[in-house]
Protein backbone atom coordinates (compact mmCIF):
# COMPACT_ATOMS: atom_id res chain seq x y z
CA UNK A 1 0.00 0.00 0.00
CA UNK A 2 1.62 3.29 -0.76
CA UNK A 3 1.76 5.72 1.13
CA UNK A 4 -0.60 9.14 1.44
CA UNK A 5 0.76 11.81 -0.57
CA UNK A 6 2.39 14.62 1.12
CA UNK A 7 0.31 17.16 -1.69
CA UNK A 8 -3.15 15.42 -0.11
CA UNK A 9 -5.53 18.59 0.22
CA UNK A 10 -5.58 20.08 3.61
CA UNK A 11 -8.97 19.83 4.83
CA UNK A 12 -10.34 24.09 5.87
CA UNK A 13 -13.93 23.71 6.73
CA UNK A 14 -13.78 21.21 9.77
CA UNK A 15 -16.52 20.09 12.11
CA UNK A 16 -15.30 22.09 14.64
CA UNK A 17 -16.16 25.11 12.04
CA UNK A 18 -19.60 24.20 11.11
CA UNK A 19 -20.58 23.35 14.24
CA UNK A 20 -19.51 27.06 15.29
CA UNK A 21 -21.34 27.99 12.37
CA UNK A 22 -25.09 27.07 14.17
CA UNK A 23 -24.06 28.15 17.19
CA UNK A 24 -23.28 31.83 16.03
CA UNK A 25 -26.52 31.06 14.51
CA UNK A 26 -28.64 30.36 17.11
CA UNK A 27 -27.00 32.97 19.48
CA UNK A 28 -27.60 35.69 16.62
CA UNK A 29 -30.99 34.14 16.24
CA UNK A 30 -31.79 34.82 19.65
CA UNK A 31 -31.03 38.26 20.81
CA UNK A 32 -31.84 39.54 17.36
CA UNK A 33 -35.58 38.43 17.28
CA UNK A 34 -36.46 40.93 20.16
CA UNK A 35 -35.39 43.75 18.25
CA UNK A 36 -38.89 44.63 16.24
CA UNK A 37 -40.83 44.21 19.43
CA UNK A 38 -38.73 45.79 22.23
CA UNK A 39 -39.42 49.67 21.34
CA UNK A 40 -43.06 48.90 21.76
CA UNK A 41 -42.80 47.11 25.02
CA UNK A 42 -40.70 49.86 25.87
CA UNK A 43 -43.53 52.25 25.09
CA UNK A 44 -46.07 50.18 27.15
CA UNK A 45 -43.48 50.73 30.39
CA UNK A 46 -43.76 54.41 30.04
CA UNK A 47 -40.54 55.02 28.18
CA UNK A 48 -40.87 55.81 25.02
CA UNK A 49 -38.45 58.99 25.24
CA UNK A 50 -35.43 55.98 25.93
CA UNK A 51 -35.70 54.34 22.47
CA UNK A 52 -32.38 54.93 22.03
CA UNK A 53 -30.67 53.26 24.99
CA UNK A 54 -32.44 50.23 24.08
CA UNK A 55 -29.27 49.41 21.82
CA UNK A 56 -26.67 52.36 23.53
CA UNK A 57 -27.16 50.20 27.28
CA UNK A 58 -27.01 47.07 25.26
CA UNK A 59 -23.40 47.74 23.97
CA UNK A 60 -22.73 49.63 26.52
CA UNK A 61 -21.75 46.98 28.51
CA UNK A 62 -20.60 44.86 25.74
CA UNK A 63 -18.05 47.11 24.95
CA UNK A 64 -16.79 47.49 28.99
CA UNK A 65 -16.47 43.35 28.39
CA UNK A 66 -14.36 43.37 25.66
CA UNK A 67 -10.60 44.11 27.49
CA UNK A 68 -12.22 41.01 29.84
CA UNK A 69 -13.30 38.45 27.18
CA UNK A 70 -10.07 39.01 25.26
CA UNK A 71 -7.86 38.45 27.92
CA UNK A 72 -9.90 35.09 29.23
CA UNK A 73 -10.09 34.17 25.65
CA UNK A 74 -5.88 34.23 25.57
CA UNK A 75 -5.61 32.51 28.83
CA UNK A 76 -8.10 30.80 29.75
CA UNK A 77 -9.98 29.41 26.60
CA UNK A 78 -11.82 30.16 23.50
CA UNK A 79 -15.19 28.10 24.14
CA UNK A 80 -15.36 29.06 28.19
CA UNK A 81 -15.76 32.54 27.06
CA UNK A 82 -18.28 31.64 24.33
CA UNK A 83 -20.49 30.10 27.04
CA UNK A 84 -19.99 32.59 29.33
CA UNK A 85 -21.58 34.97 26.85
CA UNK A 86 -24.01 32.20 25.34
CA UNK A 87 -25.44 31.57 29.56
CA UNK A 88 -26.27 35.05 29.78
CA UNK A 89 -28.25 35.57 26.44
CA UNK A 90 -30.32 32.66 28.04
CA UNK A 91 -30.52 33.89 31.19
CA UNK A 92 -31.67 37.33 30.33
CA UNK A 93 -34.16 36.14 27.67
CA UNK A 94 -36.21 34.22 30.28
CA UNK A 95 -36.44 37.05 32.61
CA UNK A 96 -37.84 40.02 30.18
CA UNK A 97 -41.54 39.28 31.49
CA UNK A 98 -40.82 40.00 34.58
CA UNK A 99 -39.63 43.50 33.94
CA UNK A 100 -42.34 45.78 35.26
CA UNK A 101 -40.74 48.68 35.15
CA UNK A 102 -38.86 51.13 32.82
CA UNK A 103 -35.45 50.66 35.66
CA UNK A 104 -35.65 46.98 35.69
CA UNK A 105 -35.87 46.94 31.47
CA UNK A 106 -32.77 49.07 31.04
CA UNK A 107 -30.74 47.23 34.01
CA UNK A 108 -31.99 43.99 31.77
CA UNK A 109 -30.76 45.29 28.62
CA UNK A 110 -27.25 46.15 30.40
CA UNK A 111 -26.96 42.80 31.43
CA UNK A 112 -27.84 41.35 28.20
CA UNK A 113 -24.85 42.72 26.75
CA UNK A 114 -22.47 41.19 28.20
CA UNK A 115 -23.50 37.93 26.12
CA UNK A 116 -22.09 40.05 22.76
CA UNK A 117 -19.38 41.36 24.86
CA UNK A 118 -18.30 37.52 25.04
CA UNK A 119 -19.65 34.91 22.41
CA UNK A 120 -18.76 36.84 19.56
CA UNK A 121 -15.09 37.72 21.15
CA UNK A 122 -14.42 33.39 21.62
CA UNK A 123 -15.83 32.95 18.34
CA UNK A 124 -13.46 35.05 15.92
CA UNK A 125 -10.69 33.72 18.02
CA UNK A 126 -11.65 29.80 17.63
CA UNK A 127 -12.14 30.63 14.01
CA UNK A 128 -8.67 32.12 13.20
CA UNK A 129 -7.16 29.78 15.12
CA UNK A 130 -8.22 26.92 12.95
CA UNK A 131 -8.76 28.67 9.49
CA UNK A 132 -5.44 29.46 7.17
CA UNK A 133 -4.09 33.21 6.43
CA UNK A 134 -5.34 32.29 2.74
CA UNK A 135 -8.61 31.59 3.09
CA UNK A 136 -9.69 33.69 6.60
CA UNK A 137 -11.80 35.84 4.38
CA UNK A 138 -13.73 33.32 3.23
CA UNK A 139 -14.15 31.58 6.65
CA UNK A 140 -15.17 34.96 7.68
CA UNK A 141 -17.75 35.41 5.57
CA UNK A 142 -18.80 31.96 5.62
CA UNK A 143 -19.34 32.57 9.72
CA UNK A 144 -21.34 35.89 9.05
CA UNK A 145 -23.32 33.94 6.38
CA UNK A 146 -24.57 31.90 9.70
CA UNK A 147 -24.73 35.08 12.05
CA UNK A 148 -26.49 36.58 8.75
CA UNK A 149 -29.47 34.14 8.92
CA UNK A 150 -29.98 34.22 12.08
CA UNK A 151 -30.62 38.17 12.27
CA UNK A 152 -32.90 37.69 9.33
CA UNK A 153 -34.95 34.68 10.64
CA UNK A 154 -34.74 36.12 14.26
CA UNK A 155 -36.81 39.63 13.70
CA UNK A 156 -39.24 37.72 11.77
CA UNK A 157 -40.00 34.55 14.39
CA UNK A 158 -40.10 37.17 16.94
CA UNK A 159 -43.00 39.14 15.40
CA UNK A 160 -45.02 36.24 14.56
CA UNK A 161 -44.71 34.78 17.93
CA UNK A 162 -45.45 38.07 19.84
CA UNK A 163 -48.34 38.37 17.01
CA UNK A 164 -49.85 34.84 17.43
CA UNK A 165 -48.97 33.96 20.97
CA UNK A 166 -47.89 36.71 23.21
CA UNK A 167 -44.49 39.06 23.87
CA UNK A 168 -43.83 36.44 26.85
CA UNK A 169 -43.61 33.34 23.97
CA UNK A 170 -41.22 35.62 22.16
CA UNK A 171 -38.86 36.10 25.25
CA UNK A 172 -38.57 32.53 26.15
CA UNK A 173 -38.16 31.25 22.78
CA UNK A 174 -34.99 33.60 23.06
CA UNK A 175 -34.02 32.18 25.68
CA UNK A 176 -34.68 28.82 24.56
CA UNK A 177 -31.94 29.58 21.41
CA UNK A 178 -29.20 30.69 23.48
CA UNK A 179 -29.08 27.06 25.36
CA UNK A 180 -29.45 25.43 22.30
CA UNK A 181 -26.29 27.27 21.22
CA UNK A 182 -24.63 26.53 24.83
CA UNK A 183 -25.21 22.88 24.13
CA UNK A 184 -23.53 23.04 20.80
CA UNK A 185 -20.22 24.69 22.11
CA UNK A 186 -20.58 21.55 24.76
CA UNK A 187 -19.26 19.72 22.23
CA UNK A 188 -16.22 21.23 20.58
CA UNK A 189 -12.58 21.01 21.21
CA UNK A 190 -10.51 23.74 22.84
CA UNK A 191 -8.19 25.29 20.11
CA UNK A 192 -6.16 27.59 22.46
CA UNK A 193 -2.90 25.89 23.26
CA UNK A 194 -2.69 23.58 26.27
CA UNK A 195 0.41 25.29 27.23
CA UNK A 196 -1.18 29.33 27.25
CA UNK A 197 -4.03 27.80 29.25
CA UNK A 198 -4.58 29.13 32.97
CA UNK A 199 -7.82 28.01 34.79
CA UNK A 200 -9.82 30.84 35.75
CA UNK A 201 -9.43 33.02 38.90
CA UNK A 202 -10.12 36.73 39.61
CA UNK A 203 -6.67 38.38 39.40
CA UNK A 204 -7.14 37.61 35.65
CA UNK A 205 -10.10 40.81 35.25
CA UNK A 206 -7.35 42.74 36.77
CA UNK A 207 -6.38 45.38 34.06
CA UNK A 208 -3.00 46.53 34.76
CA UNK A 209 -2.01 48.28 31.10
CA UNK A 210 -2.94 49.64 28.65
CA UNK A 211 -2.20 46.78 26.25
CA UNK A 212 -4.47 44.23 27.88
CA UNK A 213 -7.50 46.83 26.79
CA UNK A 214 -5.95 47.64 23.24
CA UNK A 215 -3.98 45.70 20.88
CA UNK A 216 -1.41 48.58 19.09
CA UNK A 217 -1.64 46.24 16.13
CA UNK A 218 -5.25 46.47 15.11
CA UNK A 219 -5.74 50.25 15.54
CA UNK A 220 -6.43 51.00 11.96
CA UNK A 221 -9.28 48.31 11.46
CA UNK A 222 -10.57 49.26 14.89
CA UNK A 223 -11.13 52.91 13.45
CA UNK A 224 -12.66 51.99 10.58
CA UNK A 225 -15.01 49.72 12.29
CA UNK A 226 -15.88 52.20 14.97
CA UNK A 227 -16.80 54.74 11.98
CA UNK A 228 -18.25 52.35 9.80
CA UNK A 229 -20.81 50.24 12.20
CA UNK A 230 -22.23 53.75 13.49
CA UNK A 231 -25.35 54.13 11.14
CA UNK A 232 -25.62 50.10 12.51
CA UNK A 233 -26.79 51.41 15.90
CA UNK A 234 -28.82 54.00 14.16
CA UNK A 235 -30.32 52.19 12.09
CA UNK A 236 -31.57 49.35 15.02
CA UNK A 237 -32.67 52.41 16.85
CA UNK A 238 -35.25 54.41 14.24
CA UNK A 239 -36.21 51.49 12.02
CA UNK A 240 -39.10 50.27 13.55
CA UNK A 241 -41.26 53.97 13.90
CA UNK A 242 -39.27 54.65 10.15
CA UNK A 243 -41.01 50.80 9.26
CA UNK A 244 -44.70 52.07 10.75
CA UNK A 245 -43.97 55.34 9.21
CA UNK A 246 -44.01 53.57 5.97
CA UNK A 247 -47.09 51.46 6.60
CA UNK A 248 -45.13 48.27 7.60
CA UNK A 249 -46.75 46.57 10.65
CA UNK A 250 -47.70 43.73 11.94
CA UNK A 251 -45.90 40.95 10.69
CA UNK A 252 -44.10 43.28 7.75
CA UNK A 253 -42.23 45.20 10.87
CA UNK A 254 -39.53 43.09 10.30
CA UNK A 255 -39.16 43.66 6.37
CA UNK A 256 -36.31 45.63 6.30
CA UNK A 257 -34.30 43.45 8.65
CA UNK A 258 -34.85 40.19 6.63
CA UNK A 259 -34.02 42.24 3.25
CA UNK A 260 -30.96 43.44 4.97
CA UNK A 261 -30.04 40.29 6.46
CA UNK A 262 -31.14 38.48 3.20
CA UNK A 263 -28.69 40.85 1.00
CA UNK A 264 -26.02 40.43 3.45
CA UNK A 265 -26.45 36.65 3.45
CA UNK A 266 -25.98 36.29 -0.56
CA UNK A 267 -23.34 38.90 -1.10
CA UNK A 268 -21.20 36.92 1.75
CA UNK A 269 -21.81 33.75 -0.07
CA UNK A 270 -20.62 35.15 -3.24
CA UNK A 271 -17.55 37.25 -2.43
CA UNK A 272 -16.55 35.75 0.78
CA UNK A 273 -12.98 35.46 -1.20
CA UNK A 274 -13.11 39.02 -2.34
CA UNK A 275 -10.90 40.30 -0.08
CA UNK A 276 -8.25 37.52 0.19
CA UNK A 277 -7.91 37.86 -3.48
CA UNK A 278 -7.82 41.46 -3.85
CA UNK A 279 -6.65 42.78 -0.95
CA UNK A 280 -8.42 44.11 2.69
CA UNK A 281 -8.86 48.01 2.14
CA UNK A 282 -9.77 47.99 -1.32
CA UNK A 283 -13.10 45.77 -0.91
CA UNK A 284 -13.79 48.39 2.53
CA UNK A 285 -13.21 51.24 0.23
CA UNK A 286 -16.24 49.81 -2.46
CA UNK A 287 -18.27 48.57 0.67
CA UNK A 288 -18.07 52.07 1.98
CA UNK A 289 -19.58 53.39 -0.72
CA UNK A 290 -22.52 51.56 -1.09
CA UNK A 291 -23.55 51.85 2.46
CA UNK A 292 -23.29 55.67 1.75
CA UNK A 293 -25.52 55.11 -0.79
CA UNK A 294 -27.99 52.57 1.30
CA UNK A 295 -28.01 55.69 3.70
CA UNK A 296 -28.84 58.42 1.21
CA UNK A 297 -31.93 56.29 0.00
CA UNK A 298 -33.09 55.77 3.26
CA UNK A 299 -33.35 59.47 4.29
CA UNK A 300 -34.91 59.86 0.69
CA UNK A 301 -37.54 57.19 1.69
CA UNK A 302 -40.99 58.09 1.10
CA UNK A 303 -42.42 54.71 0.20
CA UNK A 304 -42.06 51.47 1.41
CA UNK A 305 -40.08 49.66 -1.57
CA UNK A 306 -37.96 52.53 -1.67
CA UNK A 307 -37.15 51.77 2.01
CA UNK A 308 -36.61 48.22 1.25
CA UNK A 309 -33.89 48.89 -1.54
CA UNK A 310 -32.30 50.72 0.75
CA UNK A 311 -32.49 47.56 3.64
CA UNK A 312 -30.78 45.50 0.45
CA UNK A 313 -28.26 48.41 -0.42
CA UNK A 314 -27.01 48.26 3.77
CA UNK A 315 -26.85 44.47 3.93
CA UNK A 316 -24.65 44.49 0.72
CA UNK A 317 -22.08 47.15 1.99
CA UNK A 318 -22.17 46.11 5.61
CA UNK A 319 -22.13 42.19 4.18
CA UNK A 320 -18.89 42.99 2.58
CA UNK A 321 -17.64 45.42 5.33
CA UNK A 322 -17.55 43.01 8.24
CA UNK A 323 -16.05 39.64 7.45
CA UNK A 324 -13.75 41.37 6.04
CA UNK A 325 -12.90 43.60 8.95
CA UNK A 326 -12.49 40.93 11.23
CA UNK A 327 -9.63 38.92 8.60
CA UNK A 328 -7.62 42.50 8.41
CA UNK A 329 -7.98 42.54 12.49
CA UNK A 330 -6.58 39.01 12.71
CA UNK A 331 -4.27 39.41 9.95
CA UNK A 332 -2.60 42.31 12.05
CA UNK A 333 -2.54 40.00 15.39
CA UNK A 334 -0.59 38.25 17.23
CA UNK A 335 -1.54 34.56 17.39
CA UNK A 336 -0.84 34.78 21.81
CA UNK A 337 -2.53 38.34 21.67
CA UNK A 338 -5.20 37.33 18.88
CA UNK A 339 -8.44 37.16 21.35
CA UNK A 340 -6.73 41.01 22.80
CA UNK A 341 -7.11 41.89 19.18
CA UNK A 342 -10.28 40.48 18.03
CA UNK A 343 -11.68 42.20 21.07
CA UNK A 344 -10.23 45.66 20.51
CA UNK A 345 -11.68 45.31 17.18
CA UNK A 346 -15.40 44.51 19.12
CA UNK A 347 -14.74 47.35 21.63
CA UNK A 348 -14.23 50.16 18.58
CA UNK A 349 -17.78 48.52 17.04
CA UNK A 350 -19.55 48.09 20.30
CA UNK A 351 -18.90 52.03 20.98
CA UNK A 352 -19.82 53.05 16.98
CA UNK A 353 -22.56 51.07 17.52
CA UNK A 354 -24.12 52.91 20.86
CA UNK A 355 -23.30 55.96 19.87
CA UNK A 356 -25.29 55.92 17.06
CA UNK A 357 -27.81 54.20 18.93
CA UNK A 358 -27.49 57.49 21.91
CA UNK A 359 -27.29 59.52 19.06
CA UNK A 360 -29.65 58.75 17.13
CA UNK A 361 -32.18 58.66 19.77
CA UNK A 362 -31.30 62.12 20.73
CA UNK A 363 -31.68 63.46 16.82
CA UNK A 364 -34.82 61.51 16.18
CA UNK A 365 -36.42 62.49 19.96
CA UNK A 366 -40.13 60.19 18.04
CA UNK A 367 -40.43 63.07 15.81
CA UNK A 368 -40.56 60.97 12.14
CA UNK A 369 -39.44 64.30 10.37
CA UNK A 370 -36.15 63.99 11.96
CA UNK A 371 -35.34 60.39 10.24
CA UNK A 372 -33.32 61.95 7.14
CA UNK A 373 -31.01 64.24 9.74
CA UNK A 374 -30.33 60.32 11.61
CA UNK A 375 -29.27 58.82 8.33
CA UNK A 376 -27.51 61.87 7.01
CA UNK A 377 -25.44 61.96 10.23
CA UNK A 378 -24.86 58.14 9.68
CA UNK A 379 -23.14 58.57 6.47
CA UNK A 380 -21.20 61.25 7.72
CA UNK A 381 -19.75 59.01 9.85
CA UNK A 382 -18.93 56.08 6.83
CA UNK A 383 -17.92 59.19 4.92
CA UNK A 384 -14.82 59.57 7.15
CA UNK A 385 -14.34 56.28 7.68
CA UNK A 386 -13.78 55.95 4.25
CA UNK A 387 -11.30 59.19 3.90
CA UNK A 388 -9.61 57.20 5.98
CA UNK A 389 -9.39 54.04 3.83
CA UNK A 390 -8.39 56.16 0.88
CA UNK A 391 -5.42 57.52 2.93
CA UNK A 392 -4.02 54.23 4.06
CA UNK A 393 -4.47 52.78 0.39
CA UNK A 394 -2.77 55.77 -1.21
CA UNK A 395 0.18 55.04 1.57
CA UNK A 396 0.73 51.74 0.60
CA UNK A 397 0.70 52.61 -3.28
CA UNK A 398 3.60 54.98 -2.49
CA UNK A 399 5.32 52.44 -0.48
CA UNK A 400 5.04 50.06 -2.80
């Protein structure tokens, strides 16, 4: 019997990655179906005026976890931190019905983050660790294809069930999805290094520097990403009143988020290569464009399919932007600093995120007239994160 060849293929997509794959499903799935519904309930508790800290609290507190997960992620294990972060998506999902109150809601919705703050952080880590420089573009997208169909089938379950059952229904069901995506990480292998590993004690949320917050090597995607995801948390704050605005309600509230999702999910499925063949700032200089353009025909908006094409322009730039943010970040990294990194990366896009949730909120104070000034002010912000991009990619042609 001969002997296998040394060229055999090297096998990429393991079952280690797929199963990742329906857990960042599921997890997506679940915090993501509340979304439609939770302004409303809001309004029901009396505060309608704090639309906007729905999201800002929510990343709030995700973004405080970050220097935490990525330093447990380097030391003491990818999948611990993912169901860390996976336990408290479940957690907080079963105990919306019990908030009463406005205070008890927001104190909620601070909690909740820290399941983002973690999952997410363990996840990009696991991912580079077992995916190849060549094709960690592709593996990228291929992850947010997952995290891409959960967001689009999560807004629409969640308005059906609060439609045909009750708002109580919804939240469990949540809650029900983030254990089944706890049980999946139960059964995948540790890919941090035996030797790196510590087991957990308290010293290790001490942060002493500077460097155990920020990784120096992943500034320039952090930017970008910090500039780029703001019209994200602007967008999750005014869609919904921008959806009933429009005459979308009932079970159309979630339109624009599965037409978003649903563009995001087949442009990641057909360029999830794009940027390992052509290079990292060049496909977030095109992406940048067209979510300035999503944003433009979304303050133009005066009819609903007009609103739509603008949900399908924003998943196409934003499915483009972020897989392949996340390969420059990891590119950048340090393979003993790369959950630091990842997580520097997630701190710059939980803060662009809240603030133009806090934003937002402020501009659009439930006045519908105000939605173009929230969008404008959104691509402002991609507007400069894309100066930027042109900068660095003049730079390099010089260096070249």
């Amino acid at each position: 019997m001969s002997a296998p060849s040394a060229l055999a293929p090297v096998r990429v997509y393991t079952v280690g990655f797929w199963l990742m794959c329906l857990s960042s499903l599921l997890f997506f799935m679940s915090f993501n179906m509340l979304l439609p519904e939770l302004p409303d309930y809001l309004t029901r508790l009396g505060g309608a005026e704090y639309k906007g800290f729905i999201i800002a609290l929510f990343t709030l507190t995700a973004g405080l976890s970050r220097p935490f997960s990525g330093k447990l992620a380097d030391t003491v294990g990818r999948i611990p931190v993912m169901v860390f972060g996976s336990l408290v998506c479940f957690v907080c999902g079963f105990f919306y019905p019990f908030t009463a109150t406005v205070a008890a809601f927001m104190g909620l919705r601070l909690l909740h983050g820290f399941s983002t703050g973690f999952k997410p952080t363990g996840t990009a880590a696991f991912i580079a660790d077992i995916i190849p420089l060549e094709r960690r573009g592709e593996a990228m997208g291929l992850l947010g294809v997952a995290g891409s169909v959960g967001m689009a089938a999560g807004p629409m379950l969640g308005s059906w069930l609060a439609l045909h059952f009750s708002l109580d229904t919804m939240f469990y069901c949540s809650s029900g999805l983030a254990l089944l995506s706890l049980v999946v990480q139960g059964t995948m292998t540790e890919t941090l290094p035996r030797a790196q590993r510590q087991r957990f004690s308290w010293r290790l949320l001490r942060i002493e520097s500077w460097e155990e917050v920020f990784e120096p090597r992943v500034l320039a995607p952090a930017l970008v990403t910090l500039l780029c995801l703001f019209p994200f948390g602007a967008v999750l704050t005014v869609i919904p009143d921008q959806s009933r605005v429009l005459g979308l309600i009932g079970e159309d509230k979630g339109l624009f988020y599965t037409c978003y999702t649903g563009a995001s999910l087949v442009v990641r499925l057909v360029a999830g290569r794009t940027s390992d063949r052509y290079g990292r700032v060049p496909v977030l200089i095109g992406s940048s464009m067209v979510i300035v353009a999503a944003l433009v025909l979304l303050a133009l908006a005066q009819s609903a399919p007009m609103f739509l094409a603008g949900a399908v322009l924003f998943g196409l730039g934003t499915g483009l932007n972020s897989p392949t943010l996340y390969a420059w970040t990891v590119d950048l990294s340090h393979p003993e600093r790369r959950g630091r990194a990842v997580a520097t990366m997630y701190i710059a896009l939980e803060a662009g995120i809240g603030l133009g949730a806090l934003l937002a909120g402020w501009v659009f104070a439930n006045e519908p007239a105000h939605l173009p000034f929230v969008h404008g002010l959104s691509a402002l912000s991609v507007l400069a994160g894309l100066g930027y991009l042109l900068i660095l990619s003049r730079r390099k042609a010089r260096t070249a």
